[in-house]
Structures are given as C-alpha cells and as structure tokens.
N, C-alpha and C. Protein backbone atom coordinates (compact mmCIF):
# COMPACT_ATOMS: atom_id res chain seq x y z
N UNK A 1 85.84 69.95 88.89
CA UNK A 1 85.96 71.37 89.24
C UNK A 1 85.76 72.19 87.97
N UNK A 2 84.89 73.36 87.73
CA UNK A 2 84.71 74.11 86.83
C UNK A 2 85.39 74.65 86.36
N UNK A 3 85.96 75.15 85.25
CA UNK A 3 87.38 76.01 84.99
C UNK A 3 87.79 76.88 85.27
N UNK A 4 86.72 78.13 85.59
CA UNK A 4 86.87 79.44 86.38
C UNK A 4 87.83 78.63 87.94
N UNK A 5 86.99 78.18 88.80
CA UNK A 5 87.04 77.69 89.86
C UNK A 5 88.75 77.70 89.84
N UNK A 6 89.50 75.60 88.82
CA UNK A 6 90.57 75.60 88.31
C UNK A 6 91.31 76.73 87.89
N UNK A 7 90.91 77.99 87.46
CA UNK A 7 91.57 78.85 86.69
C UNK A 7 92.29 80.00 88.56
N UNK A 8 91.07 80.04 88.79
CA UNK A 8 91.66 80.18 90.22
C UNK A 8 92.17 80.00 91.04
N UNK A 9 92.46 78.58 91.44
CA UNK A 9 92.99 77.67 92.31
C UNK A 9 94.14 78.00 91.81
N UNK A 10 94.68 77.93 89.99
CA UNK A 10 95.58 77.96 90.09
C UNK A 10 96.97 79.45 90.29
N UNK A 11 95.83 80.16 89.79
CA UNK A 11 96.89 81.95 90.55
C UNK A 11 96.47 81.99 92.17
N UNK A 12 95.76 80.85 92.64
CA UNK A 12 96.14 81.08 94.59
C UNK A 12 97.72 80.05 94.27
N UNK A 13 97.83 79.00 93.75
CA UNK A 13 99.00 78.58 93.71
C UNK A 13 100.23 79.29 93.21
N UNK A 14 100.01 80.06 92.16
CA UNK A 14 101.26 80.67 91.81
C UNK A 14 101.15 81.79 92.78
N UNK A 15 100.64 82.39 92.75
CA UNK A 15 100.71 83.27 94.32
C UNK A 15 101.71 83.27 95.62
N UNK A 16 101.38 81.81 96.20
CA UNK A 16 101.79 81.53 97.07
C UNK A 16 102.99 80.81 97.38
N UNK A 17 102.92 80.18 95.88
CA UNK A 17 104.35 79.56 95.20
C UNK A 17 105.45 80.73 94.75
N UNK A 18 104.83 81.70 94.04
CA UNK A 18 106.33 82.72 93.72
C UNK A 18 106.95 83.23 94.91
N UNK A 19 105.48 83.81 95.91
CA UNK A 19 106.29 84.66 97.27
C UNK A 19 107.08 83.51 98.02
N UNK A 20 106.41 82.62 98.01
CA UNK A 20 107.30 81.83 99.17
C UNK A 20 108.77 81.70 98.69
N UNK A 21 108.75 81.66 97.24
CA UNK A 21 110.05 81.55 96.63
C UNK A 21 110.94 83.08 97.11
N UNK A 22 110.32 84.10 96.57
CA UNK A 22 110.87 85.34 96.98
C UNK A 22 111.55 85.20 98.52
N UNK A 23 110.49 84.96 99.42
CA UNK A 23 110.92 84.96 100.79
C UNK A 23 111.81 83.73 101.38
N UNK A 24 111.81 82.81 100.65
CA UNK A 24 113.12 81.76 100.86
C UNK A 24 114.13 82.13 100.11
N UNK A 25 114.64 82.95 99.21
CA UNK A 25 115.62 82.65 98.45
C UNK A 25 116.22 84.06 98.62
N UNK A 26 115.77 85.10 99.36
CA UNK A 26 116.20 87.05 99.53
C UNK A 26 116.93 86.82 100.51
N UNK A 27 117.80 87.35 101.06
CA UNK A 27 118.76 87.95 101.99
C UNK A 27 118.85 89.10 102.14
N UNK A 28 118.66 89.94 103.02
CA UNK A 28 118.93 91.62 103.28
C UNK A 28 117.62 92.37 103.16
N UNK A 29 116.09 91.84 103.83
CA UNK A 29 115.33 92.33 103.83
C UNK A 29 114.55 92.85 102.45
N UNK A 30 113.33 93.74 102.73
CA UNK A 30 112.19 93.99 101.55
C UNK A 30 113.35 94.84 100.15
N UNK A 31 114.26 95.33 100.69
CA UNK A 31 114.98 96.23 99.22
C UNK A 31 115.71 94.97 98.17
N UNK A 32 115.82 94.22 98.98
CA UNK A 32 117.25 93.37 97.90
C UNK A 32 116.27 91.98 97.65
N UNK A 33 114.84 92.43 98.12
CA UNK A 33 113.53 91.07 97.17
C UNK A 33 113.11 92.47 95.72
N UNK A 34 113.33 93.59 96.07
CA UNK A 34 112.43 94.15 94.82
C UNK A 34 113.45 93.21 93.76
N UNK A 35 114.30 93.50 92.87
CA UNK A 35 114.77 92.79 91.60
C UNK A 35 113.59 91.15 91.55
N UNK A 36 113.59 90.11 92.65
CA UNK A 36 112.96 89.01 92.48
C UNK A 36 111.43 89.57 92.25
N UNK A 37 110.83 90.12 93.16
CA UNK A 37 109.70 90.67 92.94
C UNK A 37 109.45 90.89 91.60
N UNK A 38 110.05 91.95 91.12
CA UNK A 38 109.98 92.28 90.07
C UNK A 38 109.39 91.16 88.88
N UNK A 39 110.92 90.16 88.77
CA UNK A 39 111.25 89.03 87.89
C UNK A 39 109.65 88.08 87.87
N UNK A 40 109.64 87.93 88.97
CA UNK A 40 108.55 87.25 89.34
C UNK A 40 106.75 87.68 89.04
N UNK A 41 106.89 88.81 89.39
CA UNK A 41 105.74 89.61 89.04
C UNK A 41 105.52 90.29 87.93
N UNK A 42 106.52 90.72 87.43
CA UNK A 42 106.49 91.36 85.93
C UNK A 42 106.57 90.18 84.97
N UNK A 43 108.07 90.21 85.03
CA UNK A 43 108.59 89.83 83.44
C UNK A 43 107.87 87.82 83.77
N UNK A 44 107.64 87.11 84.87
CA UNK A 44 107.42 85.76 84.87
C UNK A 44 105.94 85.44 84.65
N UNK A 45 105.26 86.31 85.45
CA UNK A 45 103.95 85.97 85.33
C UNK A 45 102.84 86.99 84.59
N UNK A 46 103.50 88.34 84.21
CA UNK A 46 102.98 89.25 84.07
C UNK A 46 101.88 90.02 84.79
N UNK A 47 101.80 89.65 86.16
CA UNK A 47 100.91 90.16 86.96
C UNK A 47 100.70 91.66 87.18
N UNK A 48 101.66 92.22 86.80
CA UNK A 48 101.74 93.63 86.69
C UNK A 48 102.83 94.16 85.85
N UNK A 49 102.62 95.65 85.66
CA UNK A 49 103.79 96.31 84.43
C UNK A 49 104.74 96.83 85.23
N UNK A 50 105.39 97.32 84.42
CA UNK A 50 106.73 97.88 85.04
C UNK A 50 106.03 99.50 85.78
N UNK A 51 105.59 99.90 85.03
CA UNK A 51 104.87 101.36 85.35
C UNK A 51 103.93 100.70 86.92
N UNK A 52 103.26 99.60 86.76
CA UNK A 52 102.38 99.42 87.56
C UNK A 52 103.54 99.02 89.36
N UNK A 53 104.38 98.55 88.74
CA UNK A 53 106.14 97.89 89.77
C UNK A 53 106.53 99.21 90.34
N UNK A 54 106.48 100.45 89.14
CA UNK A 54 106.88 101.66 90.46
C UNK A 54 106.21 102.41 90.93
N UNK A 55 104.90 102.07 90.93
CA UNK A 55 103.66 102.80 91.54
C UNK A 55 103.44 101.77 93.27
N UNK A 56 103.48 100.54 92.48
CA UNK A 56 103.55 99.74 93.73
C UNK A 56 104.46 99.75 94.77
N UNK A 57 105.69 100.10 94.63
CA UNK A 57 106.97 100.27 95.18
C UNK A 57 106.51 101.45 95.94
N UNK A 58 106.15 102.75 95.61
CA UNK A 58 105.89 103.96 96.47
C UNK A 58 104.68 103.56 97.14
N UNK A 59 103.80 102.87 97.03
CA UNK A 59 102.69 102.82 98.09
C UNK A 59 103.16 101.37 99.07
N UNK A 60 103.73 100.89 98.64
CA UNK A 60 104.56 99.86 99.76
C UNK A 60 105.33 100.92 100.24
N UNK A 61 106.39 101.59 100.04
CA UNK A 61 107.17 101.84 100.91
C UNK A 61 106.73 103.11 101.97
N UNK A 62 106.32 103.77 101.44
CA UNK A 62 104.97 104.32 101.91
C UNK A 62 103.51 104.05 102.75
N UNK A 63 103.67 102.90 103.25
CA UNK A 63 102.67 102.66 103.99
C UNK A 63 103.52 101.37 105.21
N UNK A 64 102.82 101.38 106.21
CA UNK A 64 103.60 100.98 107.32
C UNK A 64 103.57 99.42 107.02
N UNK A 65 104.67 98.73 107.35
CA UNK A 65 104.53 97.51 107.25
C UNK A 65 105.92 97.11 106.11
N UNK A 66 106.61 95.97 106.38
CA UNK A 66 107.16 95.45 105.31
C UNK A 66 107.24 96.04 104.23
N UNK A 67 108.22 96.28 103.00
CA UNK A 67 108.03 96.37 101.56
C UNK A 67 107.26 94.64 100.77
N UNK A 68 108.03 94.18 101.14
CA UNK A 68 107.74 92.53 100.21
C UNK A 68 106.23 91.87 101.19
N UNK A 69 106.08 92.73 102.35
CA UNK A 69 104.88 92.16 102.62
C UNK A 69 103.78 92.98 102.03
N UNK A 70 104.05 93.94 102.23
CA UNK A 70 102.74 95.08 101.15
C UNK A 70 102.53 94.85 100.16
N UNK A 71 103.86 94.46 99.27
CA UNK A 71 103.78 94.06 97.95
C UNK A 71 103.29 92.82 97.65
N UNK A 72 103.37 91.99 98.56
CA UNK A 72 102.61 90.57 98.20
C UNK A 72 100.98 90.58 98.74
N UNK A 73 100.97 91.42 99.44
CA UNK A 73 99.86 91.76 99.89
C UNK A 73 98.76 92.25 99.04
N UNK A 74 99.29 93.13 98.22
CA UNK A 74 98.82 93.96 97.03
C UNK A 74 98.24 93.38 95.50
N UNK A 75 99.57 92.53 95.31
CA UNK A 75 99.45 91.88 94.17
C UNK A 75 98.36 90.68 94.49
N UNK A 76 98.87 89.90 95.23
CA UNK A 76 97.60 89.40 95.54
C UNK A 76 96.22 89.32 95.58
N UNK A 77 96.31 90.29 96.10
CA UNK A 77 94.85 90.92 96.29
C UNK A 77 94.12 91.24 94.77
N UNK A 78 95.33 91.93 94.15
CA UNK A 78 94.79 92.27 92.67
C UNK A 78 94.45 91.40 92.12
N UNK A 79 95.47 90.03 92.08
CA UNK A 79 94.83 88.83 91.31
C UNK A 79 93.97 88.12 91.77
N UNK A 80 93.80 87.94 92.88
CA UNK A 80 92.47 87.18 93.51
C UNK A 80 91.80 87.77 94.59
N UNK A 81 91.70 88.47 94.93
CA UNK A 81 91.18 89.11 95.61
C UNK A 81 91.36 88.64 97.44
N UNK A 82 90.81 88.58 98.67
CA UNK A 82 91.06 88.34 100.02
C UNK A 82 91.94 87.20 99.75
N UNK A 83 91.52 86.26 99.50
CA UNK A 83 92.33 85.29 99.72
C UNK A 83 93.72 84.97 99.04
N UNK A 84 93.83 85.65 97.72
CA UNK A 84 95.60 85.56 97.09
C UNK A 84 95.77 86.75 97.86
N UNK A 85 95.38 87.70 98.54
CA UNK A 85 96.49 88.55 99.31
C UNK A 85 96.95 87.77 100.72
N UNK A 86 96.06 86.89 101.03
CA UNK A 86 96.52 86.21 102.52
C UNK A 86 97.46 84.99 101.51
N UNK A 87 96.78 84.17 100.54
CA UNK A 87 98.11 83.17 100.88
C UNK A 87 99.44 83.86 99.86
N UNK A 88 99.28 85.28 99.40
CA UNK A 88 100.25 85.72 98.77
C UNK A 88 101.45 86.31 100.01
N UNK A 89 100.92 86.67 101.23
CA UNK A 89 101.17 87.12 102.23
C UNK A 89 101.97 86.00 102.73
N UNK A 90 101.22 84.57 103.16
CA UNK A 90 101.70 83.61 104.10
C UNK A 90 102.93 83.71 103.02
N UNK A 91 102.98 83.53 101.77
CA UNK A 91 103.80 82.84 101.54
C UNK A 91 105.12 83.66 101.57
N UNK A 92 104.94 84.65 101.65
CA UNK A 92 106.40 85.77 101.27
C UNK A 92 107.21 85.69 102.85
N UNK A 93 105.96 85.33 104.08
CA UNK A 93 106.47 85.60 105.63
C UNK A 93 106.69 84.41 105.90
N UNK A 94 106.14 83.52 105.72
CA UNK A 94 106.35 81.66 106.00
C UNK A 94 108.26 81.51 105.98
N UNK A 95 108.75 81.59 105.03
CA UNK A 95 110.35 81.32 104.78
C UNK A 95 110.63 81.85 106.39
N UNK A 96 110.39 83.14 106.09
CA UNK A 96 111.53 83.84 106.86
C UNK A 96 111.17 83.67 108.83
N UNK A 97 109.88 82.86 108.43
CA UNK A 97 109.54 82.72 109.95
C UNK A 97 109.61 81.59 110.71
N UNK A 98 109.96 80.82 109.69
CA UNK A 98 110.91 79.26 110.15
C UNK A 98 111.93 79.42 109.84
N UNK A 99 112.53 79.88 109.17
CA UNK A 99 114.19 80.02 109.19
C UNK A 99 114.71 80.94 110.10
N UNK A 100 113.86 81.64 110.85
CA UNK A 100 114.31 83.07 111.82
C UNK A 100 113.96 81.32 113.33
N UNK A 101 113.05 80.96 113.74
CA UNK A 101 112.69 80.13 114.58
C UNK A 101 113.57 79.10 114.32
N UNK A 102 114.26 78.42 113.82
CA UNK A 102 115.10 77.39 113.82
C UNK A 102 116.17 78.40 114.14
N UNK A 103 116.77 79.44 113.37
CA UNK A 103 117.86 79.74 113.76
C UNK A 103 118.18 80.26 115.69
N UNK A 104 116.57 80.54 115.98
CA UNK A 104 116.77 81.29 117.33
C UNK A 104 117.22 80.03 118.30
N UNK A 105 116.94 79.07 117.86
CA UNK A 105 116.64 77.83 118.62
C UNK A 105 118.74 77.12 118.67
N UNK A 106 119.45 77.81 117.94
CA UNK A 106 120.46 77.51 117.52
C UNK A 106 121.38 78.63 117.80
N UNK A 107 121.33 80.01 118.03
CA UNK A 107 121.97 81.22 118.04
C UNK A 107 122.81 81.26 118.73
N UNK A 108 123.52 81.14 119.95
CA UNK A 108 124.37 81.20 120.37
C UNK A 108 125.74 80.28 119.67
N UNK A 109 125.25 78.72 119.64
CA UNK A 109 126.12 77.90 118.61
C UNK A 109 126.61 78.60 116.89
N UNK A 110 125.91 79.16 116.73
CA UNK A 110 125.83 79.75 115.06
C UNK A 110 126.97 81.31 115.19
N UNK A 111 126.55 81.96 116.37
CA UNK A 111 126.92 83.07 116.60
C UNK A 111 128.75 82.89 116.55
N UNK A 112 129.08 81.90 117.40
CA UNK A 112 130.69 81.71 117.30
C UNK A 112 131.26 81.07 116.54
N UNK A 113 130.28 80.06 115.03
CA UNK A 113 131.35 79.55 114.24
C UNK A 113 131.59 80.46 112.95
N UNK A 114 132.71 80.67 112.84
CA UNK A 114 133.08 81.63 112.42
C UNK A 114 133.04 81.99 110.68
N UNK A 115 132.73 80.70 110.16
CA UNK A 115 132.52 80.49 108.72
C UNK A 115 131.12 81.01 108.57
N UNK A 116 130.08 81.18 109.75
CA UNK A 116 128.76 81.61 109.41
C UNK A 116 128.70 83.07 109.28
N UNK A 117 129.64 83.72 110.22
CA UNK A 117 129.85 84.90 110.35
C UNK A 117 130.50 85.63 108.90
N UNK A 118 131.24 84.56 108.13
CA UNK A 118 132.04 85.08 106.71
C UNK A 118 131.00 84.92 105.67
N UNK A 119 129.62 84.04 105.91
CA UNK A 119 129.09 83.88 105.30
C UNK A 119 128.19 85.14 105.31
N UNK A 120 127.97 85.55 106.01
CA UNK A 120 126.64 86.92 106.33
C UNK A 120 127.56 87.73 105.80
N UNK A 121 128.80 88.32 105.87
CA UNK A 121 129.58 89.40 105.82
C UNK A 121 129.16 89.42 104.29
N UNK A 122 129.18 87.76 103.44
CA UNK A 122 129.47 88.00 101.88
C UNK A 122 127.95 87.89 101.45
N UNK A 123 126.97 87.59 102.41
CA UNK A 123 125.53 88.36 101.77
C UNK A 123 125.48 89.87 102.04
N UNK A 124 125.58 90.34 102.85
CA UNK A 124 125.57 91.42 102.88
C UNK A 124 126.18 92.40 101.92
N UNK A 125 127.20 91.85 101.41
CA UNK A 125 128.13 92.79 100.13
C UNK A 125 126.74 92.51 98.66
N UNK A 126 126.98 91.41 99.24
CA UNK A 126 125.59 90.83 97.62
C UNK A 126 124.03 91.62 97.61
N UNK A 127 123.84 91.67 99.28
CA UNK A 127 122.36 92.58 98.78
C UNK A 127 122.73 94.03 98.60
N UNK A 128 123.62 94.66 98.93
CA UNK A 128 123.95 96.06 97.94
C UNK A 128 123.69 95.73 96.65
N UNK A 129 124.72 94.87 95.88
CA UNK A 129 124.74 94.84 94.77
C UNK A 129 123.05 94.64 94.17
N UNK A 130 122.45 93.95 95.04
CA UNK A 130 121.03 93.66 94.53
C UNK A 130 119.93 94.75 94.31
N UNK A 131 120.19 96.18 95.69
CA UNK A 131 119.25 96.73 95.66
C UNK A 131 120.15 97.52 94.47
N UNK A 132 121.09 98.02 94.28
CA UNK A 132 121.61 99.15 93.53
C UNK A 132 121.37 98.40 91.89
N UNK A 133 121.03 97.39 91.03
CA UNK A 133 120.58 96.92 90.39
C UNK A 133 119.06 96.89 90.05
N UNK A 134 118.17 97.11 91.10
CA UNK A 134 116.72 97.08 91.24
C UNK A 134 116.75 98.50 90.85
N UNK A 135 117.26 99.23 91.52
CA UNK A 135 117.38 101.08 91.24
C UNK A 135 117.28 101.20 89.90
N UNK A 136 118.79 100.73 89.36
CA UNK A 136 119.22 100.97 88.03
C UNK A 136 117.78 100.03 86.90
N UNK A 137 117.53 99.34 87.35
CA UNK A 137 116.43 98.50 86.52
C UNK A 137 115.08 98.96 86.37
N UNK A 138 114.59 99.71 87.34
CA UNK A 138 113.48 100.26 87.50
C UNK A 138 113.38 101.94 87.11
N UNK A 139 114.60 102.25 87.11
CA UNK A 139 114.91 103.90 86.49
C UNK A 139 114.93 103.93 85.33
N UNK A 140 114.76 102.94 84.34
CA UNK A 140 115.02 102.81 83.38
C UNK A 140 113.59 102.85 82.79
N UNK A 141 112.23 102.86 83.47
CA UNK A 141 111.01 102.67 83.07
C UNK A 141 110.39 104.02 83.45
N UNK A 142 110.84 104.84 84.76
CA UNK A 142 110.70 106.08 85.02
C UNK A 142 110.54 106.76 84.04
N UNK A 143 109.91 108.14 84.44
CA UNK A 143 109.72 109.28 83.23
C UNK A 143 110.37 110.46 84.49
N UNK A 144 111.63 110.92 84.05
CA UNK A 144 112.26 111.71 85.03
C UNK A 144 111.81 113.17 84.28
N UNK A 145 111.50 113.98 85.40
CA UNK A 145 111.33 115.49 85.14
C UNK A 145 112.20 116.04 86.57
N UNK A 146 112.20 117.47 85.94
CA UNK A 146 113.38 118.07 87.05
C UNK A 146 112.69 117.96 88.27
N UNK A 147 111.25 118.00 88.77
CA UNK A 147 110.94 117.39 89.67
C UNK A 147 111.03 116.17 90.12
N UNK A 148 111.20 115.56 89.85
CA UNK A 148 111.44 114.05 89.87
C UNK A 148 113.14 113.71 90.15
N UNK A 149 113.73 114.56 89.57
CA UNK A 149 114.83 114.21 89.92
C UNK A 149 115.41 114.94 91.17
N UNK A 150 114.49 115.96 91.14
CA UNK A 150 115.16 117.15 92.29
C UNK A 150 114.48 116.26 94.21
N UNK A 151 113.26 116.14 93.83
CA UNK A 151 113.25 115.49 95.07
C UNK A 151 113.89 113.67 95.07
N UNK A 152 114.09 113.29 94.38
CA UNK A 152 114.73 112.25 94.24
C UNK A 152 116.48 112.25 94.90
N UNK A 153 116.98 113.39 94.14
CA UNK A 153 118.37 113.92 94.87
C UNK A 153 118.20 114.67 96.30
N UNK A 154 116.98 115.32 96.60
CA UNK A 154 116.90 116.01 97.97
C UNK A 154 116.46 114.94 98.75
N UNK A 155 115.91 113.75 98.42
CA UNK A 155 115.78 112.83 99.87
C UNK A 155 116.80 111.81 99.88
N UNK A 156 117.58 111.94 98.86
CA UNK A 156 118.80 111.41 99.17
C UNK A 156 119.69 111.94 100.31
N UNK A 157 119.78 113.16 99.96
CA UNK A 157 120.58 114.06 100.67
C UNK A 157 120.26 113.73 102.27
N UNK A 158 118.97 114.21 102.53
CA UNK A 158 118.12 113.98 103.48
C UNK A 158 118.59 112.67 104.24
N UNK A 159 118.08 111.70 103.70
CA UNK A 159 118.37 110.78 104.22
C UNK A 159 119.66 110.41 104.71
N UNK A 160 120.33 110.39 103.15
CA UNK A 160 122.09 109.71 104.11
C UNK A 160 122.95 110.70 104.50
N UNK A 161 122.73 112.06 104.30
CA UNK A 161 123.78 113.26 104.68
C UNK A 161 123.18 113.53 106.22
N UNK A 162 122.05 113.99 106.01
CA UNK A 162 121.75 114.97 107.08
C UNK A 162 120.58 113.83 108.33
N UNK A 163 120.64 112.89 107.95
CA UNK A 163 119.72 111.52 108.78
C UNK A 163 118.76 111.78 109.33
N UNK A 164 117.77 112.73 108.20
CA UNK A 164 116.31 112.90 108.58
C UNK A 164 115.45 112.08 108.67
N UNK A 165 114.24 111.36 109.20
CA UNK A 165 113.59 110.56 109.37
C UNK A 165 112.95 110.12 107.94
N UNK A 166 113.10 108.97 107.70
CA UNK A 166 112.49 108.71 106.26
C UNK A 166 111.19 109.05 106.03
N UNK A 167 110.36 108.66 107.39
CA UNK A 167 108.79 109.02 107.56
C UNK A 167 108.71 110.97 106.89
N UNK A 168 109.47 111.04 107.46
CA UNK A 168 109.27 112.72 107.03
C UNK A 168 109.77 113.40 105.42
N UNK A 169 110.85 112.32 105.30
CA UNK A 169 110.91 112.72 103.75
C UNK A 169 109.57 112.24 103.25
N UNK A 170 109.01 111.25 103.24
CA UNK A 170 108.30 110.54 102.63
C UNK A 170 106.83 111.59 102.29
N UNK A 171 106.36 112.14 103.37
CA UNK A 171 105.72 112.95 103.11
C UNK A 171 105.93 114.38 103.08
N UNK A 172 107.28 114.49 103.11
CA UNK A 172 107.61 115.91 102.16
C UNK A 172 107.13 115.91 100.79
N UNK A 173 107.95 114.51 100.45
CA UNK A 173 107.96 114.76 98.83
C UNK A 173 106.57 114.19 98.48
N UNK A 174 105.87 114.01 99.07
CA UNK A 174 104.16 113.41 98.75
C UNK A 174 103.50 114.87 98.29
N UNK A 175 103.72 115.75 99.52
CA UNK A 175 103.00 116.81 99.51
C UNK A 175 103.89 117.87 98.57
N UNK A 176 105.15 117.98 97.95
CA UNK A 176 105.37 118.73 97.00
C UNK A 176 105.05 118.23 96.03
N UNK A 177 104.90 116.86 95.68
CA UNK A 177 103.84 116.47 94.60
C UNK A 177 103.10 116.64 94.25
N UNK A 178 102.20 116.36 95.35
CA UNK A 178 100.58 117.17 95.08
C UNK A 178 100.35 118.43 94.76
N UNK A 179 101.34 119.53 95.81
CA UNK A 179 101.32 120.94 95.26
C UNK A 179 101.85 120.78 93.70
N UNK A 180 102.69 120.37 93.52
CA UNK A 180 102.97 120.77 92.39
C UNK A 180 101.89 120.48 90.91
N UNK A 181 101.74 118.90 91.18
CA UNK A 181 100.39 118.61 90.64
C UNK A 181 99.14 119.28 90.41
N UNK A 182 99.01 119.68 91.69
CA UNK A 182 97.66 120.44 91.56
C UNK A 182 97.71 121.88 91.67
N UNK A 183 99.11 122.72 91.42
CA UNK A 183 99.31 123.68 90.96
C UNK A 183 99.59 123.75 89.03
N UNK A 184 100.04 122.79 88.33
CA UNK A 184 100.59 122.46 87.37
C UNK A 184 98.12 122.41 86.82
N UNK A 185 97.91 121.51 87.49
CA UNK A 185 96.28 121.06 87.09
C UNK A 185 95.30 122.22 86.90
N UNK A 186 95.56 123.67 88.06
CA UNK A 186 94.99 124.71 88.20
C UNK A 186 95.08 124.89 86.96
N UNK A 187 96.79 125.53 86.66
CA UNK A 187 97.42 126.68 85.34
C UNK A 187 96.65 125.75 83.81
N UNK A 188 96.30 124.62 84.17
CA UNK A 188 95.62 124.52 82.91
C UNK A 188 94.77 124.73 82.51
N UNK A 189 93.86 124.23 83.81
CA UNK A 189 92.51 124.41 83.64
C UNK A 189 91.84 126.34 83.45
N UNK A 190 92.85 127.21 83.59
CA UNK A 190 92.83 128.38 83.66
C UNK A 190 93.15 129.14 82.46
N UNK A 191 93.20 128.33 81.64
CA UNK A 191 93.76 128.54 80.25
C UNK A 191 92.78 128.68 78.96
C-alpha cells in the first residue's frame, strides 16, 4: 500500500476509533460529549483548534441534527473528506445504537431494579458537572465583547426564564450578529 493511501487509512481509523469512543463512553446526550470531543479532537489528535472547537460548536448546534453527530460529521469530513465523515459518523451513532437496542430488548426488567434507577440518577448529576466544565473550558478561548456577552446573557434569560424556543433564539442572535457586523463593516469602510 502506498503511503498517502496508509497515511489515510489511517485518520479513517482514528476517526472512527475516537467517535466510537466518544459515543460509548458519554452519558447525557451531544452537551456532556463536547469536553470528550474536545479532548479528542483538539488537544489528542489536533484535528482542530480551540478557535476552530467554537466555531464548530455554533454551526452544530445550529443546524438540525445531533450536536456530536454534526460534529463528527464535520470533522470528518475535514480530515478525509466523504468517507471520514460517514465512518466518523458510524462511529459516534454505532455505541449508542446497540446499547439503546439491547437495552429496549430488556426495559421493562431494567426499569424496576432499582440499583439501575440510582445509577442514572448519579449520571445525570455527572453530566451537569460535564457540560458546565465544557462551558468554563471553552470560555476561556472566547474573545468576549459586550456583544458577546449581552446576547450570551439574553439567550440565557430566554431560554431558562422565559422558555422561548431555542430555534428562535438561535436566530435572533445570528441576525443581531450580522447586523451588527455588517453595521460595525459599513462605519469602516465609510471612513
């Protein structure tokens, strides 16, 4: 095999090897895989930067579908193009789609023993702790301006005070971006 070829084969393997890891080893859905994501994609393989981690994060969450599937979808794609986004894909959905199918096959038995039930209660405390760590880890690479922070605190608000549709924050704050952007782009160019 030629080395390009080898050199390829082997980021379809790490590819398909990190997500599958991501998606076997997360609990609490696409927010409490960003920190692994991250680990995995940044600081392990360097597949992307931190700057490049919160650009990716808004167009995953931002576009319909999964977070950790967009995102494996994405990266993928970047490193190899069709095919590391499909087996970057299988591999992030594979875990969770035999462990969701064995468990259905078992649910009623699982549902009443009661140690399984103490067990979910104490993932569930753990993926808080996970996403509110990803926050704090990734704010730290941010470049905050009072815009940035102001719609940052207003779709907070939004969201958990007043339980506006996320779809609609989402493109609130898209489009005061842009205005602002391309009001901020005018005043220069006018100068």
């Amino acid at each position: 095999m030629p080395e390009n070829a080898s050199s390829k084969a082997a980021v379809l393997k790490a590819l398909f090897v990190s997500f599958f890891r991501i998606g076997a080893f997360t609990f609490g859905g696409g927010y409490a895989m960003i920190p692994i994501i991250h680990r995995e994609v940044v600081e392990t393989h360097k597949w992307i930067s931190d700057d490049d981690m919160l650009d990716l994060l808004a167009i995953a969450e931002s576009t319909p579908g999964p977070i950790a599937i967009n995102s494996a979808t994405f990266i993928g794609f970047r490193q190899a193009g069709l095919l590391g986004s499909i087996l970057a894909t299988l591999g992030v959905v594979l875990p969770s789609f035999v462990i969701i199918s064995l468990i259905s096959l078992f649910y009623i038995r699982f549902k009443e023993i009661p140690w399984v039930f103490y067990a979910f209660e104490g993932i569930k405390s753990a993926v808080i702790v996970l996403m509110v760590s990803a926050v704090l880890k990734l704010s730290k690479h941010s470049k905050p301006t009072l815009l940035t922070i102001g719609l940052t605190g207003g779709s907070f608000l939004c969201s958990a005070i007043l339980d506006i549709d996320v779809i609609l924050i989402l493109i609130a704050a898209a489009a005061i971006g842009l205005f602002t952007y391309k009001g901020i782009t005018s005043a220069k160019e006018g100068q």
